[in-house]
N, C-alpha and C. Protein backbone atom coordinates (compact mmCIF):
# COMPACT_ATOMS: atom_id res chain seq x y z
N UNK A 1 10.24 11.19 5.20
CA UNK A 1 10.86 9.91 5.43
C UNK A 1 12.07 9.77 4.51
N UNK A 2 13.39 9.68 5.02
CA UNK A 2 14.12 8.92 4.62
C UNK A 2 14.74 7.55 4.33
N UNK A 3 15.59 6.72 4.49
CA UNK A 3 15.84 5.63 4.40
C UNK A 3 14.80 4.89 5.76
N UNK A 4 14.83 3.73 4.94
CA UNK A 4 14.07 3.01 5.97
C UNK A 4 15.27 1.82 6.91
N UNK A 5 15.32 1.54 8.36
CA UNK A 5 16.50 0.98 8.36
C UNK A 5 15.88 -0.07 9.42
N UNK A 6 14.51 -0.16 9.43
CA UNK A 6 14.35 -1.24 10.73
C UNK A 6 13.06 -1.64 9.92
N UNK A 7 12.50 -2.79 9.70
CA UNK A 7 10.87 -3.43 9.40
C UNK A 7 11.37 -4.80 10.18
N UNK A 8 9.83 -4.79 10.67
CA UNK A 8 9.62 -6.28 11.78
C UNK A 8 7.91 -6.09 12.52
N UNK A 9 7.61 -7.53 11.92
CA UNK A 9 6.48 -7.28 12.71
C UNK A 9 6.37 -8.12 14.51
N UNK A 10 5.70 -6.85 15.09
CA UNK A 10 5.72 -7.25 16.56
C UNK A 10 5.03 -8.08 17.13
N UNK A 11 5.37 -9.34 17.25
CA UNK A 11 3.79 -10.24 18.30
C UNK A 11 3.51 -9.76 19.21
N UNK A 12 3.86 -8.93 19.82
CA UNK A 12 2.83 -8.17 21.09
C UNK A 12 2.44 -7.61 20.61
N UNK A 13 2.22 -6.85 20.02
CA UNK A 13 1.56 -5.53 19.72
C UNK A 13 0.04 -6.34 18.29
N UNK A 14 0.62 -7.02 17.17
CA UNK A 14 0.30 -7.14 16.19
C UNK A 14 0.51 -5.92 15.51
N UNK A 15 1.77 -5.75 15.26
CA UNK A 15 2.13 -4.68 14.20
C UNK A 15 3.41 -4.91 13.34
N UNK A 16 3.57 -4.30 12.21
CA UNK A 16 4.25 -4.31 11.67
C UNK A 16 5.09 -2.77 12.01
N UNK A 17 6.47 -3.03 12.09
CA UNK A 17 6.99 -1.73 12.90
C UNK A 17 7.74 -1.34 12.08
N UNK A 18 7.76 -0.13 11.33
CA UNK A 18 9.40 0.61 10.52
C UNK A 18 10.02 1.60 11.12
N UNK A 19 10.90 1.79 10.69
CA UNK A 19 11.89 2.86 11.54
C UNK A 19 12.54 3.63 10.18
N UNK A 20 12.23 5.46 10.48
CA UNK A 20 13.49 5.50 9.37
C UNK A 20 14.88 6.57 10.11
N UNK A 21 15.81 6.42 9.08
CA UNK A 21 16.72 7.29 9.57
C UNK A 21 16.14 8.78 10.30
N UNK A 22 15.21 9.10 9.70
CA UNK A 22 14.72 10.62 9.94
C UNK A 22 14.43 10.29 11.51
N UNK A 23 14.14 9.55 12.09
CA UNK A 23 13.40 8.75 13.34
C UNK A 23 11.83 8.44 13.22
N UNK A 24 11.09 9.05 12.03
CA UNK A 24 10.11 8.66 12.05
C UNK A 24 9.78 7.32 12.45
N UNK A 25 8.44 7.09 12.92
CA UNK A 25 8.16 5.91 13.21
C UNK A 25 6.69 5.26 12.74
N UNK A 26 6.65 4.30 12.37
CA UNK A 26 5.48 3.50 11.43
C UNK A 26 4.80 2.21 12.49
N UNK A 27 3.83 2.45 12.78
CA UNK A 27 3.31 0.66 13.04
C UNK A 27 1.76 0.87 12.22
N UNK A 28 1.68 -0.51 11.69
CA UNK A 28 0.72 -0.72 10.66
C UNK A 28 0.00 -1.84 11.76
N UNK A 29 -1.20 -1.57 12.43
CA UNK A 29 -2.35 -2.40 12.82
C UNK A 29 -2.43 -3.34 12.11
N UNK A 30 -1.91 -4.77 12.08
CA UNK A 30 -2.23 -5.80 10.50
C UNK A 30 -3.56 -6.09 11.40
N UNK A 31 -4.45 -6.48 12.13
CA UNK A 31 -5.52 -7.15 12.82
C UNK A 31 -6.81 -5.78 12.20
N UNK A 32 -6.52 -4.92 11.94
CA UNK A 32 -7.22 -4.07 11.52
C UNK A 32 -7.13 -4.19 9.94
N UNK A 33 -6.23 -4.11 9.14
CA UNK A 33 -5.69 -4.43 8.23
C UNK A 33 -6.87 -5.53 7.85
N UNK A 34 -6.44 -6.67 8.34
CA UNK A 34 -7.16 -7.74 7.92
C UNK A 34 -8.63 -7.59 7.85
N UNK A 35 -9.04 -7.18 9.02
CA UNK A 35 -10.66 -6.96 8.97
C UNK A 35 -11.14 -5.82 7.96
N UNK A 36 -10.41 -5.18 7.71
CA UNK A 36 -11.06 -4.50 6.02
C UNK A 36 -10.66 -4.56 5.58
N UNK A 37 -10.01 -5.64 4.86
CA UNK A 37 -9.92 -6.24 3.72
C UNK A 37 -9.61 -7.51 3.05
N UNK A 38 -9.42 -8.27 4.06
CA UNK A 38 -9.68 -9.86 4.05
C UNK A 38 -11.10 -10.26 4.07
N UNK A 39 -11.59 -11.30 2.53
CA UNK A 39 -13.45 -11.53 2.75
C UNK A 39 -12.89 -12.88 3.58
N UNK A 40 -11.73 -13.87 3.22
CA UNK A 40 -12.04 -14.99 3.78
C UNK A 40 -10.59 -15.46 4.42
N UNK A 41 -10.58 -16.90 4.93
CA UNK A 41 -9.57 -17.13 5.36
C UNK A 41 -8.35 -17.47 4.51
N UNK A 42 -8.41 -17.58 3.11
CA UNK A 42 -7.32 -17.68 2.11
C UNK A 42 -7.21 -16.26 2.57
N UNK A 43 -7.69 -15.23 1.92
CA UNK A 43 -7.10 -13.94 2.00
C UNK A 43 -6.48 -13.49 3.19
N UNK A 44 -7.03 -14.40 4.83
CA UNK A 44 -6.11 -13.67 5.66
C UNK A 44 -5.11 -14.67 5.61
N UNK A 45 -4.68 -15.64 5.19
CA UNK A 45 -3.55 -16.73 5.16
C UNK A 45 -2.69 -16.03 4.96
N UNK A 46 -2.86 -15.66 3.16
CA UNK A 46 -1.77 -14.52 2.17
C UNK A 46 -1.38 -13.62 3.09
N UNK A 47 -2.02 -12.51 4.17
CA UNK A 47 -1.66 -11.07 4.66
C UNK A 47 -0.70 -11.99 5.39
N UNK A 48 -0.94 -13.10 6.26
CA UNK A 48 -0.44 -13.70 7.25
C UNK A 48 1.22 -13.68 6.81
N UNK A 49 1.00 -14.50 5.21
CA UNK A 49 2.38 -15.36 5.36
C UNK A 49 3.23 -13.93 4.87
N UNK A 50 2.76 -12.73 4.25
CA UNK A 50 3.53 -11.30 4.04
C UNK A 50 4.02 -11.34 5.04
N UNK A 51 3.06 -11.13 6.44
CA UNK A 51 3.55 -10.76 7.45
C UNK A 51 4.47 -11.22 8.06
N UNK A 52 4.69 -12.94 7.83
CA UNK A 52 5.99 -13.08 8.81
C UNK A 52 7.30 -13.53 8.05
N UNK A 53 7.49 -13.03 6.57
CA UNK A 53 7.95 -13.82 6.24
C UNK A 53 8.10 -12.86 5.04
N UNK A 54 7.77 -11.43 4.79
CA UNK A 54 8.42 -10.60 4.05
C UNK A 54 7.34 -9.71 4.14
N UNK A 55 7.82 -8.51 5.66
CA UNK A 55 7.44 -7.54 5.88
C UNK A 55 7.03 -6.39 5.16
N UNK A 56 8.48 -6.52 4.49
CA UNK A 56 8.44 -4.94 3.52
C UNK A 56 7.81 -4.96 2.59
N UNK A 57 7.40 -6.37 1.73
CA UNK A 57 6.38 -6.27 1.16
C UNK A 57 4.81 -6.32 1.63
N UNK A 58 4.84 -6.87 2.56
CA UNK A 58 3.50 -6.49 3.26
C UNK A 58 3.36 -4.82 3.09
N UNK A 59 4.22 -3.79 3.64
CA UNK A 59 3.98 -2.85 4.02
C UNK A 59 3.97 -1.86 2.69
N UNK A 60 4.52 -2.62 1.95
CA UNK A 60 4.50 -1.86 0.70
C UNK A 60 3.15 -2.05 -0.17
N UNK A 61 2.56 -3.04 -0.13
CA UNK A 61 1.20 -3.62 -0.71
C UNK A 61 0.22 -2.60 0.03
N UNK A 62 0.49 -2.48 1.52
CA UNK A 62 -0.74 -1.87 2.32
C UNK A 62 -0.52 -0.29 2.00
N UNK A 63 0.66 0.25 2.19
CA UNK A 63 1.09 1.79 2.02
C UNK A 63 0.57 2.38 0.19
N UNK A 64 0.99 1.16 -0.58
CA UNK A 64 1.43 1.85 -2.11
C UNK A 64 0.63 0.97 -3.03
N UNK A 65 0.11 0.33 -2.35
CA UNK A 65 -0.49 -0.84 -3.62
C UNK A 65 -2.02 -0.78 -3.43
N UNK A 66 -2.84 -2.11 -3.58
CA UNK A 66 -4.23 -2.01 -4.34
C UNK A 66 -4.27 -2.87 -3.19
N UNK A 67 -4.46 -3.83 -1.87
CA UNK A 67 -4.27 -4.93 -0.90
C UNK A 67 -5.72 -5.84 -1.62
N UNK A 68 -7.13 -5.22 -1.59
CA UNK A 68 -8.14 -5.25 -2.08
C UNK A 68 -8.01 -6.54 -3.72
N UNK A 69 -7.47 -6.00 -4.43
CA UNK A 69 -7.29 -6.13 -5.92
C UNK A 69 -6.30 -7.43 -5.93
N UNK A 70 -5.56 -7.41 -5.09
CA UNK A 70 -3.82 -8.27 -5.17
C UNK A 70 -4.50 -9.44 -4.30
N UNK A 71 -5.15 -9.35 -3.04
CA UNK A 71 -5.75 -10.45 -2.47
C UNK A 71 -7.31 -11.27 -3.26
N UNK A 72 -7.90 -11.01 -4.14
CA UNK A 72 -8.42 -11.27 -5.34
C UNK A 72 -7.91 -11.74 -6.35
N UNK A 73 -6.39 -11.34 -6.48
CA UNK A 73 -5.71 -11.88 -7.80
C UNK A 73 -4.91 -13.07 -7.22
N UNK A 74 -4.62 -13.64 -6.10
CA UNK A 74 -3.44 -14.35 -5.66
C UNK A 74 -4.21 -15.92 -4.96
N UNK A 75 -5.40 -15.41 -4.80
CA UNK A 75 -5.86 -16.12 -3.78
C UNK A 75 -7.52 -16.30 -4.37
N UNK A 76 -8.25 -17.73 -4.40
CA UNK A 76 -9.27 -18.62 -4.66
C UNK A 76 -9.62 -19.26 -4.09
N UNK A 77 -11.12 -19.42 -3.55
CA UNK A 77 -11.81 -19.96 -2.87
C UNK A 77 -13.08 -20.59 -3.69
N UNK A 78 -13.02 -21.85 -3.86
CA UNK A 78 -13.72 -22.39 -4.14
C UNK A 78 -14.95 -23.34 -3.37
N UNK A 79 -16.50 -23.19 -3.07
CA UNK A 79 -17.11 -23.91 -2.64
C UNK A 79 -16.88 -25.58 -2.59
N UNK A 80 -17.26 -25.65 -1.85
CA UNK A 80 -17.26 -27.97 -1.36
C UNK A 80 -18.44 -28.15 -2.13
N UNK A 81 -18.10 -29.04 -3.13
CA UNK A 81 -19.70 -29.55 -3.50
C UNK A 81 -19.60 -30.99 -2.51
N UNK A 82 -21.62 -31.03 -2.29
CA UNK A 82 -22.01 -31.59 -0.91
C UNK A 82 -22.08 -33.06 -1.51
């Protein structure tokens, strides 16, 4: 892989799509994504708002990072007391 010159995620598909100069081509399943490794709905909020709203870091968290560890550190769920 060389330069990267296209990221966008697709609503048809549910993917996140890269392109690089080399022509390689990337789509990242986020709906799969989410289901191993989102426990709750804060954690899929966070993947969510990566996703539409700064791709490349989405894709960089999922490719190069810890997703597991970072959605634990960013994000709290606290029980309703009854």
């Amino acid at each position: 892989m060389t330069h990267l010159i296209f990221c966008e995620f697709n609503m048809d598909t549910a993917c996140v799509e890269l392109k690089f100069t080399d022509g390689i081509m990337i789509a990242i399943d986020t709906i799969a994504v989410e289901n191993e490794v989102a426990d709750n709905m804060y954690q899929r909020s966070e993947l969510d708002y990566l996703i539409y709203n700064d791709p490349i870091a989405y894709v960089d968290l999922i490719l190069n990072g810890d997703p597991e560890t970072y959605l634990k550190t960013v994000t709290e769920s606290k029980p309703l007391d009854s």
